[in-house]
Protein backbone atom coordinates (compact mmCIF):
# COMPACT_ATOMS: atom_id res chain seq x y z
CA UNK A 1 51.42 37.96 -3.91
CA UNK A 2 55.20 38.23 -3.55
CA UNK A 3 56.01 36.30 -6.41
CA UNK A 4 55.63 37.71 -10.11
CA UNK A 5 56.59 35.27 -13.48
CA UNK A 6 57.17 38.67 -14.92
CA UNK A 7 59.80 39.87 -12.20
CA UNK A 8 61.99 37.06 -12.34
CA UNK A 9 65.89 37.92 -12.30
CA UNK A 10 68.70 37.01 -14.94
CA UNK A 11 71.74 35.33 -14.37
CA UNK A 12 72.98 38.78 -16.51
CA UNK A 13 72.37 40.64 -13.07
CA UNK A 14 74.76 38.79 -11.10
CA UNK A 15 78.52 39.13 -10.80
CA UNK A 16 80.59 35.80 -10.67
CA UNK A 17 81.17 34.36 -6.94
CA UNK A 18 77.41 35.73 -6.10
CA UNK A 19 75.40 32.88 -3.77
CA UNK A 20 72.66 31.05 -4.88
CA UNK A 21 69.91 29.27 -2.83
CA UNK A 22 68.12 26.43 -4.56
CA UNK A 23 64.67 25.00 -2.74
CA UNK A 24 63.95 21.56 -3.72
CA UNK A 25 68.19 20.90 -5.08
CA UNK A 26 67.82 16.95 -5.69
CA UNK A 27 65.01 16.82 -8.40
CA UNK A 28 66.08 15.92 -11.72
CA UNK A 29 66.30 18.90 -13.55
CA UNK A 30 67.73 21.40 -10.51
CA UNK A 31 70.91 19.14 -9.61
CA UNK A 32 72.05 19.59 -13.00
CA UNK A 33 71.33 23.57 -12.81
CA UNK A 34 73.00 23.56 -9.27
CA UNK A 35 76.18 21.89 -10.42
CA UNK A 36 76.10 24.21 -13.84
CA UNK A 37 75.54 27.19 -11.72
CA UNK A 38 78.79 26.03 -9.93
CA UNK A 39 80.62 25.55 -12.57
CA UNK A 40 80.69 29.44 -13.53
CA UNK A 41 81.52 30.58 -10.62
CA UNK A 42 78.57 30.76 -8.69
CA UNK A 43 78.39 30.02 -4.79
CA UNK A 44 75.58 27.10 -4.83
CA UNK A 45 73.75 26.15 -2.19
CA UNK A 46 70.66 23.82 -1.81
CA UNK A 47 68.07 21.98 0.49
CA UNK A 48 65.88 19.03 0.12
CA UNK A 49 63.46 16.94 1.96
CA UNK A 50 65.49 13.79 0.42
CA UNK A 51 68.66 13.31 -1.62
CA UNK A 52 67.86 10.06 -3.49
CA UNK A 53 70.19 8.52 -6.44
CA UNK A 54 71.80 9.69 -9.08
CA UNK A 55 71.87 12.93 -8.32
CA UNK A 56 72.60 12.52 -4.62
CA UNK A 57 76.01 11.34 -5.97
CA UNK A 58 76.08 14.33 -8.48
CA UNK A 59 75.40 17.04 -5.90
CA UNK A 60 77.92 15.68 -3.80
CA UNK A 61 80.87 14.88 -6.50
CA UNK A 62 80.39 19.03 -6.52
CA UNK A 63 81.02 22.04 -5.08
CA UNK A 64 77.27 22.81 -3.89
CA UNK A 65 76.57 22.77 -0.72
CA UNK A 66 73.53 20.91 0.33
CA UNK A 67 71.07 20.57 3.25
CA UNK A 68 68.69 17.79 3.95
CA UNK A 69 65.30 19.19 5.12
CA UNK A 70 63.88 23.09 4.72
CA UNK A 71 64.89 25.81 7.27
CA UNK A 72 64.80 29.33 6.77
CA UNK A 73 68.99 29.15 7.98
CA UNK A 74 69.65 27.43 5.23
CA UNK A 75 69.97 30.43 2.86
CA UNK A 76 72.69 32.20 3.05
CA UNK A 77 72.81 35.68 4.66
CA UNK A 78 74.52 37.27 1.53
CA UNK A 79 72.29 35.44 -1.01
CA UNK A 80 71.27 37.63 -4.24
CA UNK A 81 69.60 34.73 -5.86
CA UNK A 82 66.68 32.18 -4.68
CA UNK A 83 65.36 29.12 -6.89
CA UNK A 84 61.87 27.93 -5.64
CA UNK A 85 61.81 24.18 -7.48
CA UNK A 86 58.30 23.63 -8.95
CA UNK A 87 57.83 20.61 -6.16
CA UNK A 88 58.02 23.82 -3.70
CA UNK A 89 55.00 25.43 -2.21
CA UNK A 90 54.12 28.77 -1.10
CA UNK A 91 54.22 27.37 2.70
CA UNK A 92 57.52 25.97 2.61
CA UNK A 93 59.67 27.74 5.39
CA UNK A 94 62.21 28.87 3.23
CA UNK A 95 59.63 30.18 0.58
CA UNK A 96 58.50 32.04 3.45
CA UNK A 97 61.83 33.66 4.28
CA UNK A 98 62.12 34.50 0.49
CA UNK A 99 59.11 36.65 1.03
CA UNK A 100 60.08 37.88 4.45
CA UNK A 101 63.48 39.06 3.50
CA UNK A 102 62.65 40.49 0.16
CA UNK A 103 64.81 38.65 -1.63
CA UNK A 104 65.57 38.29 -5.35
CA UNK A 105 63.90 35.02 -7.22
CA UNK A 106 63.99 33.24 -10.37
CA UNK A 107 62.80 29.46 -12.17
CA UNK A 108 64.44 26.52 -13.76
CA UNK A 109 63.73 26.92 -17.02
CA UNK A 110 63.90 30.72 -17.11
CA UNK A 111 67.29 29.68 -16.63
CA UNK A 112 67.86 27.10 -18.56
CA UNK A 113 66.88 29.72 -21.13
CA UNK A 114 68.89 31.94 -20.83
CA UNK A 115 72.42 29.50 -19.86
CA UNK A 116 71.79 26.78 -22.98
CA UNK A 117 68.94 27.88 -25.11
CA UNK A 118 69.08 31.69 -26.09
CA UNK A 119 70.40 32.89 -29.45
CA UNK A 120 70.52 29.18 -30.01
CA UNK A 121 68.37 27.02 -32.58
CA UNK A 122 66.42 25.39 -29.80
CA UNK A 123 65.84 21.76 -30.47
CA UNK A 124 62.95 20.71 -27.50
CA UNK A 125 61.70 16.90 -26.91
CA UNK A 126 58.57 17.04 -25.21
CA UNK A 127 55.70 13.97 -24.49
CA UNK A 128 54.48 11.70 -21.38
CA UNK A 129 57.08 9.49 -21.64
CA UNK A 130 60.69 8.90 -23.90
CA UNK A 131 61.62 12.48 -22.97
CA UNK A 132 64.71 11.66 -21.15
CA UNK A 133 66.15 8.95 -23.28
CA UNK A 134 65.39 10.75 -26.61
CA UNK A 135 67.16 14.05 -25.13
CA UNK A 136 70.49 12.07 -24.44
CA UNK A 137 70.03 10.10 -27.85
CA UNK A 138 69.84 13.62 -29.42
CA UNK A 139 73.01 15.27 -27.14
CA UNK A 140 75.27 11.53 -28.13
CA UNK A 141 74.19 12.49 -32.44
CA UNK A 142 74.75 15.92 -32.43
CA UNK A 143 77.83 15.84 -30.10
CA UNK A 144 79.72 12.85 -32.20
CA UNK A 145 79.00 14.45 -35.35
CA UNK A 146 80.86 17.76 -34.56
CA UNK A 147 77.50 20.08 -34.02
CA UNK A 148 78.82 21.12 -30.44
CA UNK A 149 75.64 21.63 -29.14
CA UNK A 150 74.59 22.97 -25.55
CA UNK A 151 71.87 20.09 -24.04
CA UNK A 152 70.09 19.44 -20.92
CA UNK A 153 68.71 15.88 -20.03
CA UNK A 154 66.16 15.75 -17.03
CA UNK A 155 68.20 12.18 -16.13
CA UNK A 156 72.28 11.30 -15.98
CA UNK A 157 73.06 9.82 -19.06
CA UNK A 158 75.74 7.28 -19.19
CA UNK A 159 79.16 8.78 -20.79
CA UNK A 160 77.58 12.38 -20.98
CA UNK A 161 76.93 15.64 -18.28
CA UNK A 162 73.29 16.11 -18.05
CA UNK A 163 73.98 19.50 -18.66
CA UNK A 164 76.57 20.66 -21.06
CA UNK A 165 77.07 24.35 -22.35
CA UNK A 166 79.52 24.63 -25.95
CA UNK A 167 79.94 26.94 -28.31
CA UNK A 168 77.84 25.64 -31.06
CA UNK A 169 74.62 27.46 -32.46
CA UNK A 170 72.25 24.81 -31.45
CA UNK A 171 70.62 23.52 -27.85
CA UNK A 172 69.12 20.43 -26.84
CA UNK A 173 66.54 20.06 -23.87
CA UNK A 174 64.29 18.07 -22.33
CA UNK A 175 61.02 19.87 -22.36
CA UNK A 176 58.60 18.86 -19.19
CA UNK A 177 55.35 19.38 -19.68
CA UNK A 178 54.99 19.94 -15.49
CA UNK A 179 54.59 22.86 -14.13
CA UNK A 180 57.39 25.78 -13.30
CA UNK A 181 56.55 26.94 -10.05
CA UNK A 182 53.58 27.49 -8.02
CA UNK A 183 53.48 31.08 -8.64
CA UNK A 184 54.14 30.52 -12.57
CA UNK A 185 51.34 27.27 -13.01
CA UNK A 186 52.69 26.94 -17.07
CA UNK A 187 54.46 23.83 -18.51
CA UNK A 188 58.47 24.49 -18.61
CA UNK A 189 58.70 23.52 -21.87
CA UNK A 190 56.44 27.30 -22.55
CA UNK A 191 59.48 28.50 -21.69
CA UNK A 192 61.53 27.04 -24.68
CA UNK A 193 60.74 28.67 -27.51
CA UNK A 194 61.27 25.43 -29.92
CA UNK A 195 62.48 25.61 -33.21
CA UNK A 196 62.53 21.77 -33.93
CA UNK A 197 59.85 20.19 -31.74
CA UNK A 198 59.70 16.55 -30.58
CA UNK A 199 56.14 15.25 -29.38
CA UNK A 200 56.64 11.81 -28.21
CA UNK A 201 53.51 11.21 -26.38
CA UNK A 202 50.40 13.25 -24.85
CA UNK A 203 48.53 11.08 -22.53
CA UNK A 204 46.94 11.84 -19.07
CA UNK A 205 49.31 12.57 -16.03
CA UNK A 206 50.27 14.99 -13.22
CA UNK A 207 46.30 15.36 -12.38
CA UNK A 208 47.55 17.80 -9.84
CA UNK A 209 47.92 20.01 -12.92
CA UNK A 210 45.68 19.05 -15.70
CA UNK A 211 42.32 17.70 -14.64
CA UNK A 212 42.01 16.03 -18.04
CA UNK A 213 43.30 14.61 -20.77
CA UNK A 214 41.91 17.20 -23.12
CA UNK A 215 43.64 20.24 -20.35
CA UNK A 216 46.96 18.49 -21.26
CA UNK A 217 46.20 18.71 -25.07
CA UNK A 218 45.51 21.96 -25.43
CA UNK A 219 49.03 22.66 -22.88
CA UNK A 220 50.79 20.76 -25.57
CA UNK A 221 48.60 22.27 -28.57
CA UNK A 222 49.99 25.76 -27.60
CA UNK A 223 53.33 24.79 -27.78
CA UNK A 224 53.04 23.51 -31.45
CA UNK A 225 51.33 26.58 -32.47
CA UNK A 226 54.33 28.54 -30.95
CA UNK A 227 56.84 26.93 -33.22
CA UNK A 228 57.69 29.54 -36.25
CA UNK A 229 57.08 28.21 -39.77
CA UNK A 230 60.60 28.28 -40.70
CA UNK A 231 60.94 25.40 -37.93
CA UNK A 232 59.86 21.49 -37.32
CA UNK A 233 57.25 19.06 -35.59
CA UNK A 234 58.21 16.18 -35.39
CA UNK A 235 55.44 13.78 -34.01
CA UNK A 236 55.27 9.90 -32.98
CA UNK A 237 51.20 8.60 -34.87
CA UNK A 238 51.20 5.17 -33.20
CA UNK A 239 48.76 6.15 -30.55
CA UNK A 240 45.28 7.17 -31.91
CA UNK A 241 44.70 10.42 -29.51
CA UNK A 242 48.13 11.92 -30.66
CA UNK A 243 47.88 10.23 -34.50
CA UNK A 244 44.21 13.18 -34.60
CA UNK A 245 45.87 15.78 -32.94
CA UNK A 246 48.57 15.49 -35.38
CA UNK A 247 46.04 16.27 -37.80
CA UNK A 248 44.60 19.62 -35.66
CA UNK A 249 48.10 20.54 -35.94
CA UNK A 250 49.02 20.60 -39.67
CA UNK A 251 46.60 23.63 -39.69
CA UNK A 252 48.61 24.95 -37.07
CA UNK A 253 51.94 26.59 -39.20
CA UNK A 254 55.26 24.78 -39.02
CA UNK A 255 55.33 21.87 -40.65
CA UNK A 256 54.05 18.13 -39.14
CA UNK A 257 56.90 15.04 -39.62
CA UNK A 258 55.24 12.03 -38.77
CA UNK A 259 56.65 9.02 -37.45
CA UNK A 260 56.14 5.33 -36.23
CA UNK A 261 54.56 1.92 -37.31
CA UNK A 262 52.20 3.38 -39.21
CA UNK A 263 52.01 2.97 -43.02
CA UNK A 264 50.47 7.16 -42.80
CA UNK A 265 53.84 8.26 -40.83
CA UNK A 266 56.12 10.05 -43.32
CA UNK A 267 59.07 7.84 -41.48
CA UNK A 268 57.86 4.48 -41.01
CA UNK A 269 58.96 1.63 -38.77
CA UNK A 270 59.99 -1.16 -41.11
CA UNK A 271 62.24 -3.84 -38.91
CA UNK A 272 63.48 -3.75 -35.12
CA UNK A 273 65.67 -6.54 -33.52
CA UNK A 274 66.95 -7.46 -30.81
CA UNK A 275 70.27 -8.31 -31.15
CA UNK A 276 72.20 -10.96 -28.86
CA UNK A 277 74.81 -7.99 -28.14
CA UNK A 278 71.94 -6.48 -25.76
CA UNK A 279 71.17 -3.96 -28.21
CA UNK A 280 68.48 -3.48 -31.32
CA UNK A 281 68.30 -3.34 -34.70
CA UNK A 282 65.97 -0.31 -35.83
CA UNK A 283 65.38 -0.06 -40.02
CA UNK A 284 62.91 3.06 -41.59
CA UNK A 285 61.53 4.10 -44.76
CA UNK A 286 61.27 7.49 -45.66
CA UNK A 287 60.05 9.28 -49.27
CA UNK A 288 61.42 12.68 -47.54
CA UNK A 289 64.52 11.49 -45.65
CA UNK A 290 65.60 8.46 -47.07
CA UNK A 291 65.56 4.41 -45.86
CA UNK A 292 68.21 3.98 -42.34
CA UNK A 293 69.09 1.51 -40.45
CA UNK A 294 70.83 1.57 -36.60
CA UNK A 295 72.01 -0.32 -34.34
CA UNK A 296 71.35 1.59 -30.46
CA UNK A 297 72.20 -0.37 -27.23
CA UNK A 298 67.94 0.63 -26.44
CA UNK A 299 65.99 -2.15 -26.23
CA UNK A 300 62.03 -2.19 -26.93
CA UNK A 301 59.56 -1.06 -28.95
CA UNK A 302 59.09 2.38 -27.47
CA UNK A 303 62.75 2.84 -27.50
CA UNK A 304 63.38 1.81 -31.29
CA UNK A 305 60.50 4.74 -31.20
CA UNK A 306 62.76 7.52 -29.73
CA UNK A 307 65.85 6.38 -31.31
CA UNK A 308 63.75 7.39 -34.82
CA UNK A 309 62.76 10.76 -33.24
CA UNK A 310 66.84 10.97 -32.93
CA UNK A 311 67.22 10.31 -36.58
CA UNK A 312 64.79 12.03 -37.87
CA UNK A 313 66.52 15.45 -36.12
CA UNK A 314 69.68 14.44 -37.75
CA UNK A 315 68.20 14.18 -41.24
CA UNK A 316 66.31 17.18 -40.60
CA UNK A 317 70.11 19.33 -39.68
CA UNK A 318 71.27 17.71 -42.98
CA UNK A 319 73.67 14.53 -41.73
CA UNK A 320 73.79 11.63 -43.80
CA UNK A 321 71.94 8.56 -42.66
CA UNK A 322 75.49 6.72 -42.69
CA UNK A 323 76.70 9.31 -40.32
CA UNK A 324 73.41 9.47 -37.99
CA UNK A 325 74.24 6.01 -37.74
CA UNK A 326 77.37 5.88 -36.21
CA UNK A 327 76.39 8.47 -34.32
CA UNK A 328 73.38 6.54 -32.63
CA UNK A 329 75.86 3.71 -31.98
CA UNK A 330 77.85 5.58 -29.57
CA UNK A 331 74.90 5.81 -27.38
CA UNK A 332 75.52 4.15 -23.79
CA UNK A 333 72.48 4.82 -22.06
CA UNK A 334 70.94 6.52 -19.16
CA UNK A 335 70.87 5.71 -15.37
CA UNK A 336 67.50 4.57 -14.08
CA UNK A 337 66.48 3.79 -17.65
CA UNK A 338 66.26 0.20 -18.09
CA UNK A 339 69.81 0.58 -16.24
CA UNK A 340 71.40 -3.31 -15.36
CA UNK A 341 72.26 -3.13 -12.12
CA UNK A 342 73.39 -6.11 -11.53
CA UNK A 343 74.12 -9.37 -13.92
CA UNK A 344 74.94 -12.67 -11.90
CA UNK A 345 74.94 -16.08 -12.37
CA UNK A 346 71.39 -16.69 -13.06
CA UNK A 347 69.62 -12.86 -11.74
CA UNK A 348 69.55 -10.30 -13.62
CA UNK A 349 68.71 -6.96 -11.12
CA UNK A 350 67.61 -3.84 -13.54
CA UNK A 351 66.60 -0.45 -12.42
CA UNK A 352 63.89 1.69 -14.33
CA UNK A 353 61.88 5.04 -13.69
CA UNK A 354 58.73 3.66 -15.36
CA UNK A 355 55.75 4.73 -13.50
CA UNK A 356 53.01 5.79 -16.04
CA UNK A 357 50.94 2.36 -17.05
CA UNK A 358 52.12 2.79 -20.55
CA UNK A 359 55.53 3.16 -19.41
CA UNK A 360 55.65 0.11 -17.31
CA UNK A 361 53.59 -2.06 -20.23
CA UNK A 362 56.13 -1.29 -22.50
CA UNK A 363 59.09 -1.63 -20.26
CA UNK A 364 58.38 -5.21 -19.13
CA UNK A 365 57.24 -5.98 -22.75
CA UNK A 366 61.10 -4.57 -24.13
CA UNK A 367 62.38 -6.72 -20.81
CA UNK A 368 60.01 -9.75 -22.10
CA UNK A 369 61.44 -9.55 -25.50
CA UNK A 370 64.97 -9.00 -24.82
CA UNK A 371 65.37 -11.74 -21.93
CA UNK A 372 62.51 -14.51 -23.12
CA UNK A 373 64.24 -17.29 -20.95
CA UNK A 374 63.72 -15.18 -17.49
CA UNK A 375 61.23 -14.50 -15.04
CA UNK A 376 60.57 -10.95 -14.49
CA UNK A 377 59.56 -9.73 -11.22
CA UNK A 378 58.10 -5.97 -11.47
CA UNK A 379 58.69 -4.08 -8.04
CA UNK A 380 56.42 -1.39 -8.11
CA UNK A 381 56.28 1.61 -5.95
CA UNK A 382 53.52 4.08 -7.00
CA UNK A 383 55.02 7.54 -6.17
CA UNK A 384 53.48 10.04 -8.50
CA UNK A 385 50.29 12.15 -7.55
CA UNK A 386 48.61 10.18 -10.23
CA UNK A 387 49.54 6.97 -9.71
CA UNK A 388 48.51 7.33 -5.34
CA UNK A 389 45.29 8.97 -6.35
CA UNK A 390 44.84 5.62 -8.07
CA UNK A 391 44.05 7.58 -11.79
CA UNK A 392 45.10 4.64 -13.48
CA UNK A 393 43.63 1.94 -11.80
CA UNK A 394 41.86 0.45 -14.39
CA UNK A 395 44.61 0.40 -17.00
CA UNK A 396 47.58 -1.81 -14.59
CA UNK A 397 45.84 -5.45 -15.50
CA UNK A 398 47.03 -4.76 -19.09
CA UNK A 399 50.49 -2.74 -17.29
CA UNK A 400 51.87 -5.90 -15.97
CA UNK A 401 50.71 -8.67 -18.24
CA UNK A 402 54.31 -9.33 -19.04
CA UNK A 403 55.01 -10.10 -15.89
CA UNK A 404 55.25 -12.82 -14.21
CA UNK A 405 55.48 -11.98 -10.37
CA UNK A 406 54.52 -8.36 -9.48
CA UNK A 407 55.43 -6.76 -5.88
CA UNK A 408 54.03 -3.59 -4.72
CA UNK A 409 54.51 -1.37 -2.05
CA UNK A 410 51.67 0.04 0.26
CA UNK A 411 50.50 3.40 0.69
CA UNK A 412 49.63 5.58 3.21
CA UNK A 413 47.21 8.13 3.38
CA UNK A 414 48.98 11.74 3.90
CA UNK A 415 45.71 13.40 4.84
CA UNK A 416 42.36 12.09 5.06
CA UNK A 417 40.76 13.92 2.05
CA UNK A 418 42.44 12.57 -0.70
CA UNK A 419 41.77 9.31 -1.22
CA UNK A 420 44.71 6.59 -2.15
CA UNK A 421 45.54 3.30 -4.40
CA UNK A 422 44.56 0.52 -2.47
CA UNK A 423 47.51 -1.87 -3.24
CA UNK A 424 45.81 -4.79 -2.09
CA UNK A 425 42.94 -4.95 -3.80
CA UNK A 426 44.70 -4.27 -6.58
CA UNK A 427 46.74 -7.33 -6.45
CA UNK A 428 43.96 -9.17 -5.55
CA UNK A 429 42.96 -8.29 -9.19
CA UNK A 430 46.18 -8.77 -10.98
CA UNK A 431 45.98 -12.36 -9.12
CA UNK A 432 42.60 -13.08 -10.51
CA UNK A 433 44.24 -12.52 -13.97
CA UNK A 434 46.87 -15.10 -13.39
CA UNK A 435 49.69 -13.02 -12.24
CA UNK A 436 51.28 -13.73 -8.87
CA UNK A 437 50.97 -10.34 -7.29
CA UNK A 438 51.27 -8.90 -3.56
CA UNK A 439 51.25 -5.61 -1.56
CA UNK A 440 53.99 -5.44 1.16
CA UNK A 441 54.08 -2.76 3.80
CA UNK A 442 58.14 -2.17 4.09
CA UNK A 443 60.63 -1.99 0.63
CA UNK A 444 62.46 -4.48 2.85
CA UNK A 445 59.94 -6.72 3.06
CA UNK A 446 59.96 -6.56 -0.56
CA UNK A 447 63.33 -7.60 -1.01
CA UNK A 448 63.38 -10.06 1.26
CA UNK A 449 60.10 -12.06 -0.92
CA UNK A 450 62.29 -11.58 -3.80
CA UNK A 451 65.49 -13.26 -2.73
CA UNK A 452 63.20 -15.96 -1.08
CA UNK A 453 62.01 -16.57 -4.75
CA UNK A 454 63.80 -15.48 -7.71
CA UNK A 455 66.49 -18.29 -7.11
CA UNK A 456 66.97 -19.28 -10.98
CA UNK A 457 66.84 -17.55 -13.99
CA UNK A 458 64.91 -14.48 -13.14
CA UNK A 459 65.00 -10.79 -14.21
CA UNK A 460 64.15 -8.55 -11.39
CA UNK A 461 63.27 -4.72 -12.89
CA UNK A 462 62.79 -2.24 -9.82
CA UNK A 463 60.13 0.45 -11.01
CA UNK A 464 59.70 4.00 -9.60
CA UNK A 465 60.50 7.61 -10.04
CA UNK A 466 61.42 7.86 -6.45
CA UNK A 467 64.26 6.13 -4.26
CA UNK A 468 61.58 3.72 -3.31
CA UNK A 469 64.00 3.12 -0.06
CA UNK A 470 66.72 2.52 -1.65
CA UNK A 471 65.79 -1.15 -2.50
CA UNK A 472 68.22 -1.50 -5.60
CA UNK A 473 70.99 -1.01 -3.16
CA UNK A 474 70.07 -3.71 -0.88
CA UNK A 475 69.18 -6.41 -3.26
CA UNK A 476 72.51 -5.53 -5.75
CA UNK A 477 74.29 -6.00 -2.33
CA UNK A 478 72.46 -9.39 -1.22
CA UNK A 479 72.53 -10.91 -4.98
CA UNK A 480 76.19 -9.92 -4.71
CA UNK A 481 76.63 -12.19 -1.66
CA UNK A 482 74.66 -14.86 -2.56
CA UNK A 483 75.99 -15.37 -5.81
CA UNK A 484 79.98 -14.90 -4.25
CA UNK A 485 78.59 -17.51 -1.39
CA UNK A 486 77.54 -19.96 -4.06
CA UNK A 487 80.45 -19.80 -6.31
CA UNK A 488 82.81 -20.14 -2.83
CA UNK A 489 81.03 -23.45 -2.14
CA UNK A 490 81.44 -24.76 -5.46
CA UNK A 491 85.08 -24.18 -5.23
């Protein structure tokens, strides 16, 4: 094979003005390392089979040049630098002209490493889900309290880069537990080298990876052992699976900081609110650390969750729980996460990646809590490997409860050997359980069941990691109108 984990090239090898060629430029993690790249001087240059929001409007607020589809022209001629993303296969066209032309090659989080995370005291949130959002909670403490810190956050947080480079001695990341390419099949976050370790979750996902629940343990398992004993893990107990491997991994060296509702976690959940200002109220007890209390515009129990994993980091670099705080305060959110979209009249249109089951349970739950006068309607488009291959099938009656009208989208086959969720049936079943729930061929169709029917006082939360064709667009715009129509017909 061409391609060798143990050939890739530095950044250290290239002069300033060198091109780049990024394959696969719009996922969440390499539009941030395009524009970085960019912003030191590098000639950036990048193709995708889509471009879908935010970072379609990041890559194009910036100087990298991108191209919609794969063709081997699309890499420059003088190109001393190629970036396979880890959605890229071996097949793809312009993998192929990698190979065919020789040319030098390197990974995302090889380079992360080595822009934000070396020489640094490397601060790495990992789990299934709260990743994101406890990575920008971490890069809005440490920022407003003067450490200066470098941080990347696989999202675009509100008021923040999703990749930011200082001169501080400490760096923040996101830690994926996906894998880093196709010819290097380990977790990024391997890559890392934590000192202080955030574990938010470890449940089954990404079966295109780990065949098992017990595959994705031992990824994660490996990772905690890496940590040196001079460092931190800091772990969330409220789910049983992760509450005994917690245990595994006191024998494992560094030591084990336990957090969440639990009366065992060394930080305990005492109190969360939510507060009529749209945000929550999160109090703790700690023996080690101290009580704290917060306010964070997050709303939900999973978020009060990660906003703890925030403050527990803070304690752990030696702020004061007064200043963590104030710090947490100044949080303004992320895009995609529980983002509002749109606020009228009576509809409220909000826009959420949630696509794991527990993610969407506990999103609509936070949405149920927060908004208890509203109807929710959960639009659901089930993008991920897992989710088509219908993994968690069994586990979305107890997913939408909260809801109160669920719309899905259909799926197609892509080849006839792997088979695919049947989104009919399965709303068939979510029917049978009281919850009025269809399966519509088109995202317009979608829409246009939606604005026949949420008419009052209804929340409408749009759920995918994907553009899911660009339905928040169209139903912001057609809210927009209806609601100006209205209120010109009252005047």
């Amino acid at each position: 094979m061409y391609f060798n984990p143990e050939e890739l090239l530095s950044l250290d090898a290239l002069a300033p003005g060198s091109a780049i060629h990024i394959i696969g430029v719009c996922g969440v993690a390499m539009a941030p390392l395009a524009i970085a790249l960019a912003s030191r001087g590098f000639r950036v240059s990048g193709s995708d089979g889509e471009c879908f929001e935010p970072m379609g409007s990041l890559l194009r607020a910036s100087s990298v040049s991108v191209q919609v589809g794969y063709d081997p022209s699309h890499i420059p001629d003088d190109v001393l630098l190629v970036i396979p993303g880890n959605t890229a296969k071996e097949d793809n066209v312009e993998v192929q002209e990698v190979i065919a032309r020789g040319l030098p090659y390197s990974i995302f989080p090889k380079l992360l490493y080595d822009l934000l995370i070396k020489d640094r005291h490397s601060i790495v949130v990992t789990g299934t889900h709260g990743k994101s959002t406890t990575t920008a909670l971490l890069a809005t403490l440490f920022n407003e309290l003067g450490a200066r810190p470098n941080w990347f956050v696989g999202g675009q947080p509100i008021g923040l880069d999703a990749w930011h480079a200082d001169t501080g001695g400490m760096s923040i990341v996101e830690g994926d537990e996906y894998i880093s390419s196709f010819f290097s099949p380990v977790a990024k976050f391997t890559y890392y080298q934590p000192d202080t370790l955030v574990v938010n979750a470890v449940e089954l996902d990404h079966v295109d990876v780990y065949p098992n629940l017990a595959a994705m343990q031992a990824a994660f398992t490996k990772l905690v052992k890496s940590v040196p004993l001079n460092g931190n893990v800091v772990v969330a107990i409220d789910d049983p699976g992760l509450r005994r491997l917690a245990l595994d991994w006191k024998e494992a060296g560094a030591p084990i900081i336990t957090f969440g509702s639990s009366v065992e976690a060394d930080v305990q959940l005492v109190t969360r609110r939510a507060l009529d200002t749209g945000r929550q109220l999160v109090e703790v007890r700690s023996d080690r650390f101290g009580d704290g209390s917060w306010e964070v515009s997050l709303i939900g129990r999973h978020n009060s969750m990660n906003s703890i994993a925030a403050w527990i980091c803070g304690r752990l670099h030696g702020f004061t729980c007064e200043e963590i705080a104030s710090a947490l305060g100044k949080y303004q959110g992320l895009r995609r996460r529980q983002e509002v979209r749109y606020r009228g009249a009576e509809t409220i249109l909000i826009e959420d990646f949630a696509h794991h089951p527990t993610s969407i349970k506990e999103t609509l739950e936070g949405l149920q809590e927060h908004y208890p006068h509203h109807r929710i309607w959960a639009l659901f488009e089930p993008r991920t490997i897992s989710n088509r291959r219908g993994i968690f099938r069994e586990r979305y009656q107890e997913a939408f409860a909260a809801a109160h009208h669920v719309r899905m989208l259909e799926l197609l086959a892509s080849d006839q050997s792997t088979p695919v969720l049947d989104t009919r049936s399965l709303c068939d079943e979510l029917r049978s359980g009281g919850i009025d729930a269809t399966s519509h061929p088109d995202p317009n169709d979608i829409a246009s069941n939606v604005l026949k029917g949420a008419t009052g006082e209804d929340l409408v939360v749009v759920m995918s990691s994907g553009p899911f064709g660009r339905i928040v667009s169209l139903l912001e715009s057609k809210l927009r109108e209806r609601d100006t129509l209205q209120l010109e017909i009252l005047q």
